[in-house]
PDB file of N, CA and C in Angstrom:
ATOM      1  N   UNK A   1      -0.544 -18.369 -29.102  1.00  0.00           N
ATOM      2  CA  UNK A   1      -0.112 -17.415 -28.109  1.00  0.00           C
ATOM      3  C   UNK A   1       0.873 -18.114 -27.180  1.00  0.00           C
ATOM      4  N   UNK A   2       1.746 -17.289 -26.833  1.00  0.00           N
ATOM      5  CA  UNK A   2       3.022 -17.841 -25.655  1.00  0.00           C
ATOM      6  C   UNK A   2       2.172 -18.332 -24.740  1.00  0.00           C
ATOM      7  N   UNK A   3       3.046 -19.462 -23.887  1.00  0.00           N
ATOM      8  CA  UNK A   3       2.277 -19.872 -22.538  1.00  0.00           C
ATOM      9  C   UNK A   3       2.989 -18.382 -21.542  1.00  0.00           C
ATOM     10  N   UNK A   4       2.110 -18.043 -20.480  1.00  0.00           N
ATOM     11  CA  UNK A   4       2.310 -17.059 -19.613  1.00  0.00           C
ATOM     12  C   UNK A   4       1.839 -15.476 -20.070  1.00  0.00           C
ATOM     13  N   UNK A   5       1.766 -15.610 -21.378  1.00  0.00           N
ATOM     14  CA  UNK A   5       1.765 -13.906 -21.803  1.00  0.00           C
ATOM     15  C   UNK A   5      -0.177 -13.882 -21.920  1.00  0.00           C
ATOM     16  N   UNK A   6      -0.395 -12.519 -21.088  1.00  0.00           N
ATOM     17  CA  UNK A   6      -1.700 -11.996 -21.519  1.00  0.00           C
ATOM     18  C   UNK A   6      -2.422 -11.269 -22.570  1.00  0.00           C
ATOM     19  N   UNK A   7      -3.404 -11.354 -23.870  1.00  0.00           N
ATOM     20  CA  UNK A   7      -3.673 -10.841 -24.779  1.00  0.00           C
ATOM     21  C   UNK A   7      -3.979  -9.885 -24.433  1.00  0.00           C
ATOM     22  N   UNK A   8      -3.765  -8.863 -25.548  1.00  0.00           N
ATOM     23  CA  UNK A   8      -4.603  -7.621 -25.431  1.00  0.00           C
ATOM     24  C   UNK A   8      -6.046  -7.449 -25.908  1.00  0.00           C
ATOM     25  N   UNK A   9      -6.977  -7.442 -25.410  1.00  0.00           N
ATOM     26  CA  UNK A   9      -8.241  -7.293 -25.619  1.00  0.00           C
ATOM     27  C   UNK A   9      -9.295  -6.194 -25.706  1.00  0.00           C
ATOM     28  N   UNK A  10     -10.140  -6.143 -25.768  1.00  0.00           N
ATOM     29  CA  UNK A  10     -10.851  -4.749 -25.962  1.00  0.00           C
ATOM     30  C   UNK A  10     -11.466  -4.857 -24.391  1.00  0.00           C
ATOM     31  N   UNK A  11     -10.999  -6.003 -23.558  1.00  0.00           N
ATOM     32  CA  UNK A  11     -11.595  -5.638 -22.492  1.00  0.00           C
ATOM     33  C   UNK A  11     -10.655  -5.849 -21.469  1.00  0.00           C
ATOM     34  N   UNK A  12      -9.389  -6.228 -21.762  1.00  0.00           N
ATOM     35  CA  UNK A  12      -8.109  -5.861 -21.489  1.00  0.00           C
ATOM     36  C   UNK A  12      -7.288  -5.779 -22.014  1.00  0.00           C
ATOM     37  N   UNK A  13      -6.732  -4.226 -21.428  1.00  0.00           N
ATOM     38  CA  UNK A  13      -5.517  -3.014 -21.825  1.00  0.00           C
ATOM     39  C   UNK A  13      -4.431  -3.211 -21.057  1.00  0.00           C
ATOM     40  N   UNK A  14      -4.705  -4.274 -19.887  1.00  0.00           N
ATOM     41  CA  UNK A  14      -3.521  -3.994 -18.808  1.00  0.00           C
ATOM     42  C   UNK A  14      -1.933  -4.570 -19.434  1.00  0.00           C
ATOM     43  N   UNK A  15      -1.881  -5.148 -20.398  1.00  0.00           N
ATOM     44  CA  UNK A  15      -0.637  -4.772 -20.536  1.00  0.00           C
ATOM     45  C   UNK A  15       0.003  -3.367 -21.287  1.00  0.00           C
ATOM     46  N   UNK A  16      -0.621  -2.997 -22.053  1.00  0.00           N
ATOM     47  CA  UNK A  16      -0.483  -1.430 -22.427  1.00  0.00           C
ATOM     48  C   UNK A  16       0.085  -0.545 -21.558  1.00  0.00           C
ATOM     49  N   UNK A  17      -1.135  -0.680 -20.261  1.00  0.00           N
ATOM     50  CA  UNK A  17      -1.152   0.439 -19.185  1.00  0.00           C
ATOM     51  C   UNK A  17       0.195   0.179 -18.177  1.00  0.00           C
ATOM     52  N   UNK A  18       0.455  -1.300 -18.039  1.00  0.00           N
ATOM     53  CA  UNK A  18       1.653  -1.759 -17.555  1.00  0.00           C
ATOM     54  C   UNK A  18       3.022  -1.353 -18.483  1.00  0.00           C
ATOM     55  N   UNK A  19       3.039  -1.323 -19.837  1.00  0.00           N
ATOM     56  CA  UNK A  19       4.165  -0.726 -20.374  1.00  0.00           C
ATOM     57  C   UNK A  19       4.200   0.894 -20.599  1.00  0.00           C
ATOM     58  N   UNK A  20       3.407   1.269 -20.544  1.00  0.00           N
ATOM     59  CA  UNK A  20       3.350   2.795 -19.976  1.00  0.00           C
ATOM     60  C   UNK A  20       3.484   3.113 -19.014  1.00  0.00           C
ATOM     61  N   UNK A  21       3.356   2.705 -18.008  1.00  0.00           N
ATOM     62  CA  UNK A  21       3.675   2.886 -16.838  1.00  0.00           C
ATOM     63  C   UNK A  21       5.225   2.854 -16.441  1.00  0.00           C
ATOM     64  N   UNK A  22       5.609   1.805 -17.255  1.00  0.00           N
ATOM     65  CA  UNK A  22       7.322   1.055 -17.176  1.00  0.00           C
ATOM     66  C   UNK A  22       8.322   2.070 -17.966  1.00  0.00           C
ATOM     67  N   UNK A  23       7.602   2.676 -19.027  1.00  0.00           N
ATOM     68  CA  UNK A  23       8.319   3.902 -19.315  1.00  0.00           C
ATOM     69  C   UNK A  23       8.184   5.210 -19.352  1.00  0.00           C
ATOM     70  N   UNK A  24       7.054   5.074 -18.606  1.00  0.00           N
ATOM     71  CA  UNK A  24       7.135   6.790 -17.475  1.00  0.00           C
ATOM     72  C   UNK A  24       8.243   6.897 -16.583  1.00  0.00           C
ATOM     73  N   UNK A  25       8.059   4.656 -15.925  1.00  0.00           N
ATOM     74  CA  UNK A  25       9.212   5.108 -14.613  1.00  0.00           C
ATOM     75  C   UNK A  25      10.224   5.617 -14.848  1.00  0.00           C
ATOM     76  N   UNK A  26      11.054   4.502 -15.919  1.00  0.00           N
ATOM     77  CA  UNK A  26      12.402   4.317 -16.713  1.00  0.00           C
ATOM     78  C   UNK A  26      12.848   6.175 -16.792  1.00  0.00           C
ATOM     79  N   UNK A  27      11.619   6.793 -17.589  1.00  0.00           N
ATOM     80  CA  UNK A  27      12.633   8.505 -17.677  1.00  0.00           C
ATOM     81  C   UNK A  27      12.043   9.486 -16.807  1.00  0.00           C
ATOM     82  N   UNK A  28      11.798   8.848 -15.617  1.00  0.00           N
ATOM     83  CA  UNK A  28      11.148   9.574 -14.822  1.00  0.00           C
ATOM     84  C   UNK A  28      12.915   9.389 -13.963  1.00  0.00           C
ATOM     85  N   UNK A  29      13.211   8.430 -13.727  1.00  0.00           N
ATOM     86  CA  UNK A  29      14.660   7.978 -13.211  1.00  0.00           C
ATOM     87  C   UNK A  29      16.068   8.438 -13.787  1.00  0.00           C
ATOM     88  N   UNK A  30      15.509   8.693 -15.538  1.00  0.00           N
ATOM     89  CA  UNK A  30      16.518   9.033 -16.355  1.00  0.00           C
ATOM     90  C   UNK A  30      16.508   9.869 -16.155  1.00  0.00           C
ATOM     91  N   UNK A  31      15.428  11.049 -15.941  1.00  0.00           N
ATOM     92  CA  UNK A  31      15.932  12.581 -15.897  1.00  0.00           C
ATOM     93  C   UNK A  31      16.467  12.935 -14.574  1.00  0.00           C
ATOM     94  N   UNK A  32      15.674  12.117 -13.020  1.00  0.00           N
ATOM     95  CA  UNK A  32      15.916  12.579 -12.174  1.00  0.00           C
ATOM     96  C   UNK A  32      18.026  12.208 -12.001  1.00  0.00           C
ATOM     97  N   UNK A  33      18.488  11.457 -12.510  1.00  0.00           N
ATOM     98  CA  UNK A  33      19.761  11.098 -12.525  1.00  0.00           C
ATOM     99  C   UNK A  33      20.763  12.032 -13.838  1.00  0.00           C
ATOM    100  N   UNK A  34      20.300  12.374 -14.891  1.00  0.00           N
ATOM    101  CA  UNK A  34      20.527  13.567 -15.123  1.00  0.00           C
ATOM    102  C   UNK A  34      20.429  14.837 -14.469  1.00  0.00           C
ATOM    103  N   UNK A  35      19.485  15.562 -14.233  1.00  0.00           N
ATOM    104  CA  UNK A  35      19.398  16.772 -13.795  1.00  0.00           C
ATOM    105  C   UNK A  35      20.334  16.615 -12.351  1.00  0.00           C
ATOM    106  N   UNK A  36      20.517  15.665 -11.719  1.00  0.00           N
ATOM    107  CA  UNK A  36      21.473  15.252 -10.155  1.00  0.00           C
ATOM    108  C   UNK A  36      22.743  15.656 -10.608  1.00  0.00           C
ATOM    109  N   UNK A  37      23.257  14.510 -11.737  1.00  0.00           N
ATOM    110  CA  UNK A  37      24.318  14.826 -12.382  1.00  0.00           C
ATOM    111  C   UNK A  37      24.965  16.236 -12.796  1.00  0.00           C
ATOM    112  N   UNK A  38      24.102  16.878 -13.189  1.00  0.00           N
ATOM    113  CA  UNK A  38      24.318  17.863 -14.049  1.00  0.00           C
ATOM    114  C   UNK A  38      24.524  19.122 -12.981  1.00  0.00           C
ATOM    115  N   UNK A  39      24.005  18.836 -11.459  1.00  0.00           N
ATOM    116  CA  UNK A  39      23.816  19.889 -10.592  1.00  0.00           C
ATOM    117  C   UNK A  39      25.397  19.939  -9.946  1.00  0.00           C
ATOM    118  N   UNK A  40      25.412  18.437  -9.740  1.00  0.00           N
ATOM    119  CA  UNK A  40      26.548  18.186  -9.090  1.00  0.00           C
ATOM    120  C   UNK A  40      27.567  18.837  -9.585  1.00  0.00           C
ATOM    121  N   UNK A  41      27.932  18.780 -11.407  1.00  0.00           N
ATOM    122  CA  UNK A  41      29.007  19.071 -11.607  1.00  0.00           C
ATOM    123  C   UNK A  41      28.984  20.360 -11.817  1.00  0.00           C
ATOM    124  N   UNK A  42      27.971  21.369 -12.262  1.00  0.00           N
ATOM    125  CA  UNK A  42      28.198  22.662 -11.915  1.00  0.00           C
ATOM    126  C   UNK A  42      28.324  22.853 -10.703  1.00  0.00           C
ATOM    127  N   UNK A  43      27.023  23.044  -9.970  1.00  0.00           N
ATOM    128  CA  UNK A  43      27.321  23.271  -8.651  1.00  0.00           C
ATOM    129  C   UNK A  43      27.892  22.796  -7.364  1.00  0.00           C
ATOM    130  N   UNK A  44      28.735  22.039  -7.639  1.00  0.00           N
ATOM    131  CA  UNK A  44      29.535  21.062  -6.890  1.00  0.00           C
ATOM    132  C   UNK A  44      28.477  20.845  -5.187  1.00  0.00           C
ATOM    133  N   UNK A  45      27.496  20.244  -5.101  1.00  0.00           N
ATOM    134  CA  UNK A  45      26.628  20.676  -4.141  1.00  0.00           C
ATOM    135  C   UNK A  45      24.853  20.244  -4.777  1.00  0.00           C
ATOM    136  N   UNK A  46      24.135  19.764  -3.772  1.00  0.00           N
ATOM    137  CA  UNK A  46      22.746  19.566  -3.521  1.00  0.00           C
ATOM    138  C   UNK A  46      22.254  20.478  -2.849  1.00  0.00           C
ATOM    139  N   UNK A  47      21.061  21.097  -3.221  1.00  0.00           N
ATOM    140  CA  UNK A  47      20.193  21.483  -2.481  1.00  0.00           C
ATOM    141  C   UNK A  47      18.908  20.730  -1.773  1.00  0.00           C
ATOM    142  N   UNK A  48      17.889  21.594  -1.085  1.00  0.00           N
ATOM    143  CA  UNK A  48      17.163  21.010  -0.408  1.00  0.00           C
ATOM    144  C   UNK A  48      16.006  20.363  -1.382  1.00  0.00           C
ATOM    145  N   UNK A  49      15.850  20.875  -2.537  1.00  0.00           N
ATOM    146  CA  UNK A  49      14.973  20.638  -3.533  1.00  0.00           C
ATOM    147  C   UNK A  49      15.521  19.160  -4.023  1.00  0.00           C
ATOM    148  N   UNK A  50      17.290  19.196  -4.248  1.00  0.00           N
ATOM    149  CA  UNK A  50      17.462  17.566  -4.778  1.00  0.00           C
ATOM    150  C   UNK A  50      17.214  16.523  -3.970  1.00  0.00           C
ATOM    151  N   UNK A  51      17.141  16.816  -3.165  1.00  0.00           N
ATOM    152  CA  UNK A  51      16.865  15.634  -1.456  1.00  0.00           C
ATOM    153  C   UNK A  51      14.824  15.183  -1.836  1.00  0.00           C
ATOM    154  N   UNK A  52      14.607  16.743  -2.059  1.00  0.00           N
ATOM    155  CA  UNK A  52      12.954  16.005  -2.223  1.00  0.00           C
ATOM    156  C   UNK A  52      12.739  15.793  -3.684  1.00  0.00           C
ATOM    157  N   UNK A  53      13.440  15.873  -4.768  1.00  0.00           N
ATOM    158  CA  UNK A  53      13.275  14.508  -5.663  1.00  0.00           C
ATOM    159  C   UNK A  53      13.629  13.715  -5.375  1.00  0.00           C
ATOM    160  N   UNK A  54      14.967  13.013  -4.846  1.00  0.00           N
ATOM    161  CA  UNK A  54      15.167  12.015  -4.455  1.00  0.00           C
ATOM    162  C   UNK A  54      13.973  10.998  -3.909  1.00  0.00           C
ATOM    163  N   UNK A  55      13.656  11.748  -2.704  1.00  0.00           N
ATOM    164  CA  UNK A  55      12.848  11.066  -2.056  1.00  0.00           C
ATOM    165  C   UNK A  55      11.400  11.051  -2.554  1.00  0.00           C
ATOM    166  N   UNK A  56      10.578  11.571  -3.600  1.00  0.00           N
ATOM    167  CA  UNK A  56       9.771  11.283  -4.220  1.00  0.00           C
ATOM    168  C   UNK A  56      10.202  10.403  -5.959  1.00  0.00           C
ATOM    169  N   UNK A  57      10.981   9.972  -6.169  1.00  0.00           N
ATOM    170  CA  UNK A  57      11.870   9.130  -6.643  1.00  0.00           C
ATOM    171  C   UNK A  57      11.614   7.283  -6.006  1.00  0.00           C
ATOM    172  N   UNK A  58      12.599   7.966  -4.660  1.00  0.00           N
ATOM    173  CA  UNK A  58      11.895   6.395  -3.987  1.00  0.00           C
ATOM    174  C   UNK A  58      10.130   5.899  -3.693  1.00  0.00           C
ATOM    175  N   UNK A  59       9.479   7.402  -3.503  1.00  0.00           N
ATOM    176  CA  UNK A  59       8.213   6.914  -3.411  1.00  0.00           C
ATOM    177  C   UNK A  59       7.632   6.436  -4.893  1.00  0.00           C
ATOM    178  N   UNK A  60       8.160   7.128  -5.707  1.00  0.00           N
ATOM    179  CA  UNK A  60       7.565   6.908  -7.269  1.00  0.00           C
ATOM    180  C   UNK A  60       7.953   5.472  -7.702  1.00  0.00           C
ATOM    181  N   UNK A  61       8.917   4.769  -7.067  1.00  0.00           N
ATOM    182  CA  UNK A  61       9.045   3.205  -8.137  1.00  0.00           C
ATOM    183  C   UNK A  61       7.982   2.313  -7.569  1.00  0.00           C
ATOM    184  N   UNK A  62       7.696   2.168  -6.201  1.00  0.00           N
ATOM    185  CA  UNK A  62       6.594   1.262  -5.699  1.00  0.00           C
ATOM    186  C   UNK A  62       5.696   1.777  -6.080  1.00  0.00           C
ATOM    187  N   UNK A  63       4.930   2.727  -6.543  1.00  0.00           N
ATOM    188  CA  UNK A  63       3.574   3.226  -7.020  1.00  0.00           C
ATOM    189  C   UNK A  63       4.041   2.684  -8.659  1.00  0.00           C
ATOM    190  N   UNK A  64       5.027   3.076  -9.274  1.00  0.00           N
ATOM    191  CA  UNK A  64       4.680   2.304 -10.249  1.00  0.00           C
ATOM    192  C   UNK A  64       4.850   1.073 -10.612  1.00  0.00           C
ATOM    193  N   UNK A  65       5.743   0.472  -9.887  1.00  0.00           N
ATOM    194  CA  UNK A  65       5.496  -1.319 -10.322  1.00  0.00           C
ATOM    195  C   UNK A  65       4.516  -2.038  -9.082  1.00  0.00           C
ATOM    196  N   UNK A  66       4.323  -1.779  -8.094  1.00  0.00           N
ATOM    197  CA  UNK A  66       3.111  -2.489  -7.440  1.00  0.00           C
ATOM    198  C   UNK A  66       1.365  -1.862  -7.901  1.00  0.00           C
ATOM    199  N   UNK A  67       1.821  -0.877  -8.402  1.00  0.00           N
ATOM    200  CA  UNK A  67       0.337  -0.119  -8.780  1.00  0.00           C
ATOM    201  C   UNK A  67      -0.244  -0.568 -10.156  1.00  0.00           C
TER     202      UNK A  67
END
């Protein structure tokens, strides 16, 4: 086994749950930067709804990499 890397065990999953987690964030970011994109260029304009993804966006990356 690498020096530094943790096995996966039947009595630890945490790296699993850590790479699931890493790509919830990843297209949790991808869509919210699509659907932004996509508003912008039709609707040349944000609403009040894109402001509160945004900002549950910023709350969502520290819950998932410190959590």
């Amino acid at each position: 086994m690498a020096r530094g890397r943790v096995a996966v065990t039947k009595d630890n999953v945490s790296p699993v749950v850590e790479t699931l987690i890493w790509f919830c964030l990843v297209v949790c970011i991808l869509t919210v930067l699509v659907r932004l994109t996509i508003k912008r260029y039709i609707l040349r304009r944000f609403d009040l709804d894109d402001y509160f993804i945004c900002i549950s966006l910023v709350w969502d990356f520290p819950c998932g990499v410190g959590g």
